[in-house]
Protein backbone atom coordinates (compact mmCIF):
# COMPACT_ATOMS: atom_id res chain seq x y z
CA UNK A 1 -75.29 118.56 147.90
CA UNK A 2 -73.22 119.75 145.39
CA UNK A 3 -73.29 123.98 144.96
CA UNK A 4 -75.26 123.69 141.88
CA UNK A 5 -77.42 121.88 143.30
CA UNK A 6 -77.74 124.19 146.19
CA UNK A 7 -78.19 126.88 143.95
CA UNK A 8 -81.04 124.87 141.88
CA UNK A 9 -83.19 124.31 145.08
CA UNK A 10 -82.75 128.08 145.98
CA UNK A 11 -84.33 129.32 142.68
CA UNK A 12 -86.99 126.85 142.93
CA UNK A 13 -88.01 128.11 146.27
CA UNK A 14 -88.03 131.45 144.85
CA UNK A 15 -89.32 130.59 141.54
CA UNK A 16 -92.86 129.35 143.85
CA UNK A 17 -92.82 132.32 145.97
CA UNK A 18 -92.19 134.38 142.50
CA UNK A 19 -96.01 132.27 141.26
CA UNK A 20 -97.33 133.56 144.86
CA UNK A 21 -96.63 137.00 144.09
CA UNK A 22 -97.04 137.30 139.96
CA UNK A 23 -100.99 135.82 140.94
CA UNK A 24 -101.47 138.38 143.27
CA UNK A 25 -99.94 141.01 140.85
CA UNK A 26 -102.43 140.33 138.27
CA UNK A 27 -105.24 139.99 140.64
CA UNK A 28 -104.55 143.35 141.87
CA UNK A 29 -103.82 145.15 138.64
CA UNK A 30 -107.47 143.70 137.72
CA UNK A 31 -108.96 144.62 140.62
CA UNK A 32 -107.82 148.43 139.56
CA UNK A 33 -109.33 148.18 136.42
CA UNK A 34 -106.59 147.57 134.59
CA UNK A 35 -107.40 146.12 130.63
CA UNK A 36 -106.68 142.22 130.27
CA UNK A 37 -103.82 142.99 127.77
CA UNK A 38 -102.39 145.97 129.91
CA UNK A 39 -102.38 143.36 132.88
CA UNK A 40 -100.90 140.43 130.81
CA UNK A 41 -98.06 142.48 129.54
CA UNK A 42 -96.72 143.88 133.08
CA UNK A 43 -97.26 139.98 133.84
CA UNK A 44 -94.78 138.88 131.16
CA UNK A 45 -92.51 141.80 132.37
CA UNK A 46 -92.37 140.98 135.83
CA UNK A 47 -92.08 137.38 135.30
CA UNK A 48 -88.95 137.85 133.17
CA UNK A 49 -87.38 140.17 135.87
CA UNK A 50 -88.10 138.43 138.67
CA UNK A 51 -87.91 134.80 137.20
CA UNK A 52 -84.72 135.42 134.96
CA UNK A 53 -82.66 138.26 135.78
CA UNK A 54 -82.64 137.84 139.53
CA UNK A 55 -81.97 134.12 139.63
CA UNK A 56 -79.17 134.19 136.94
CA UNK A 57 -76.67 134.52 139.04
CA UNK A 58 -77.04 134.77 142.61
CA UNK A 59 -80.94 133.82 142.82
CA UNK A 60 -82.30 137.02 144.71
CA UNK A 61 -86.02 137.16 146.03
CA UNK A 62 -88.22 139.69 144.20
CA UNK A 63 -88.37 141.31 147.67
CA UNK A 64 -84.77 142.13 147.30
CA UNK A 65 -84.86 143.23 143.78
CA UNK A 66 -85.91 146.48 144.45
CA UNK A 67 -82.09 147.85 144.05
CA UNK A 68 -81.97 145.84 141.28
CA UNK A 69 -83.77 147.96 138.68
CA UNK A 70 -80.87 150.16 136.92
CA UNK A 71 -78.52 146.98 136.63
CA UNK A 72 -81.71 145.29 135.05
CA UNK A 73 -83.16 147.89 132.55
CA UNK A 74 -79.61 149.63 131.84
CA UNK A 75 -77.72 146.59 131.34
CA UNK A 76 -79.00 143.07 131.68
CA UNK A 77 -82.19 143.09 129.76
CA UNK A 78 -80.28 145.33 126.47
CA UNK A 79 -77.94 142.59 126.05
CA UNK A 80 -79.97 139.54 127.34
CA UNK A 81 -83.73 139.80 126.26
CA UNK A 82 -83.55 139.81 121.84
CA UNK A 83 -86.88 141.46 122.07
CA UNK A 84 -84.73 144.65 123.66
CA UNK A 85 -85.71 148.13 122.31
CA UNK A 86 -86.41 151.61 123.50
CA UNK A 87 -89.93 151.12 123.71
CA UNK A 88 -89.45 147.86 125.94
CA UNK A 89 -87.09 149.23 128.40
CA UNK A 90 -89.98 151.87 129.20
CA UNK A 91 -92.56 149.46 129.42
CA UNK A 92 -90.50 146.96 131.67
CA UNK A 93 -89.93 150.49 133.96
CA UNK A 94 -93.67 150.92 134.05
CA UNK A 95 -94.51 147.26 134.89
CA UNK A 96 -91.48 147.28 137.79
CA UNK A 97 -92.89 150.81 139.37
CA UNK A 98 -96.56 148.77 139.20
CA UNK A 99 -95.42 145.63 140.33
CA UNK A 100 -93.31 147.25 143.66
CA UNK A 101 -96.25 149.24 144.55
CA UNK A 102 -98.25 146.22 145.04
CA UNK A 103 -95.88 144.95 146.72
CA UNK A 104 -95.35 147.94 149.17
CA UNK A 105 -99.40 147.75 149.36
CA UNK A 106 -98.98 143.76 150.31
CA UNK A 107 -95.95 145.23 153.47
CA UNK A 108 -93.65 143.00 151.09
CA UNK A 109 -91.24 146.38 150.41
CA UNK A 110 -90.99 149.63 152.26
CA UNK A 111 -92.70 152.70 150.93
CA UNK A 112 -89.06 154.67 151.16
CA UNK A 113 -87.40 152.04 148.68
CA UNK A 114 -90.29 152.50 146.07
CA UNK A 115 -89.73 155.92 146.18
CA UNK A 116 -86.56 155.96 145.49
CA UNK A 117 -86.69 153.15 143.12
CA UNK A 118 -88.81 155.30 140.95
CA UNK A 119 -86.65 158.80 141.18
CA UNK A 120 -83.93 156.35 140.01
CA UNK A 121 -86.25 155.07 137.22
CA UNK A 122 -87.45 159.04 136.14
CA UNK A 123 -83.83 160.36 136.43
CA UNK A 124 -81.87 156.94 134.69
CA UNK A 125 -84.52 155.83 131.50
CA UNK A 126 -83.13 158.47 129.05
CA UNK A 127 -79.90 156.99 129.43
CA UNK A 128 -81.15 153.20 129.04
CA UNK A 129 -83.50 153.79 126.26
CA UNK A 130 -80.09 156.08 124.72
CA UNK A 131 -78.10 152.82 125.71
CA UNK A 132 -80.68 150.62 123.66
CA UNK A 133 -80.63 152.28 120.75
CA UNK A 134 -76.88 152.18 121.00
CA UNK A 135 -76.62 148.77 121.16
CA UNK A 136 -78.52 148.30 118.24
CA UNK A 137 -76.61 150.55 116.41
CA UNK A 138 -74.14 148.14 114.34
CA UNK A 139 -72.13 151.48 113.40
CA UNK A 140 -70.90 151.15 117.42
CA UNK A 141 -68.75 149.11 119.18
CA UNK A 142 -70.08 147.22 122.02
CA UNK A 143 -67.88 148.57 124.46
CA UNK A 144 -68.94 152.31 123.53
CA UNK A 145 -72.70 151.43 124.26
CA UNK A 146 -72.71 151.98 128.46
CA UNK A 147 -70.75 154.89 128.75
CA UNK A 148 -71.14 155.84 132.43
């Protein structure tokens, strides 16, 4: 097998355990009375983060993609996703803190890594939402938008 190749096969594992878990995420969020658009949206969130962003490169199991978060709402999705903007990045931060807890509820992550996950989330979204609205400010350079 060539590495491509290798690499394919690896993100369509993933990409069926990725189905497993996004059908048990929206079972669950309906189960807690979640509305059917409220549920749909975090759906379409957590599809794109776990079925785009964390097999573009080196395909990573949503299990792993925990420590994944700050790359993905500071970065990745700003210059990746066209539908970027400040009121996205929050949302996508409120469907990954929903979608990890069901997954600590399922044993899939440990209750100490959602934790932190969301202090990172609470103490990092003003500066991705600032780095949005950066980035879609044509009066600034590119290379002034992250400036950590």
């Amino acid at each position: 097998m060539t590495e491509y190749e290798d690499y394919d096969e690896l993100c369509n594992e993933i990409r069926e355990e990725n189905q497993v878990l996004l059908s048990g995420f929206e079972s669950w969020m309906s189960e807690n009375g979640l509305s059917k658009s409220t549920v749909k949206k975090h759906k379409e969130n957590i599809d794109f983060y776990i079925n785009d962003f964390m097999l573009y490169e080196d395909p990573i199991p949503a299990t792993e993609g925990i420590d994944k978060v700050g790359e993905f709402l500071g970065y990745w999705f700003i210059r990746k996703a066209m539908w970027a903007s400040e009121s996205s990045v929050r949302s996508n931060a409120r469907s990954i803190k929903k979608f990890y807890d069901f997954m600590m509820e399922r044993g899939k992550v440990e209750a100490e890594a959602v934790k932190d996950m969301k202090k990172r989330v609470k103490e990092e979204l003003p500066e991705w939402v600032a780095a949005v609205g950066r980035y879609d400010d044509p009066s600034i350079a590119v290379e002034d938008v992250w400036q950590w």
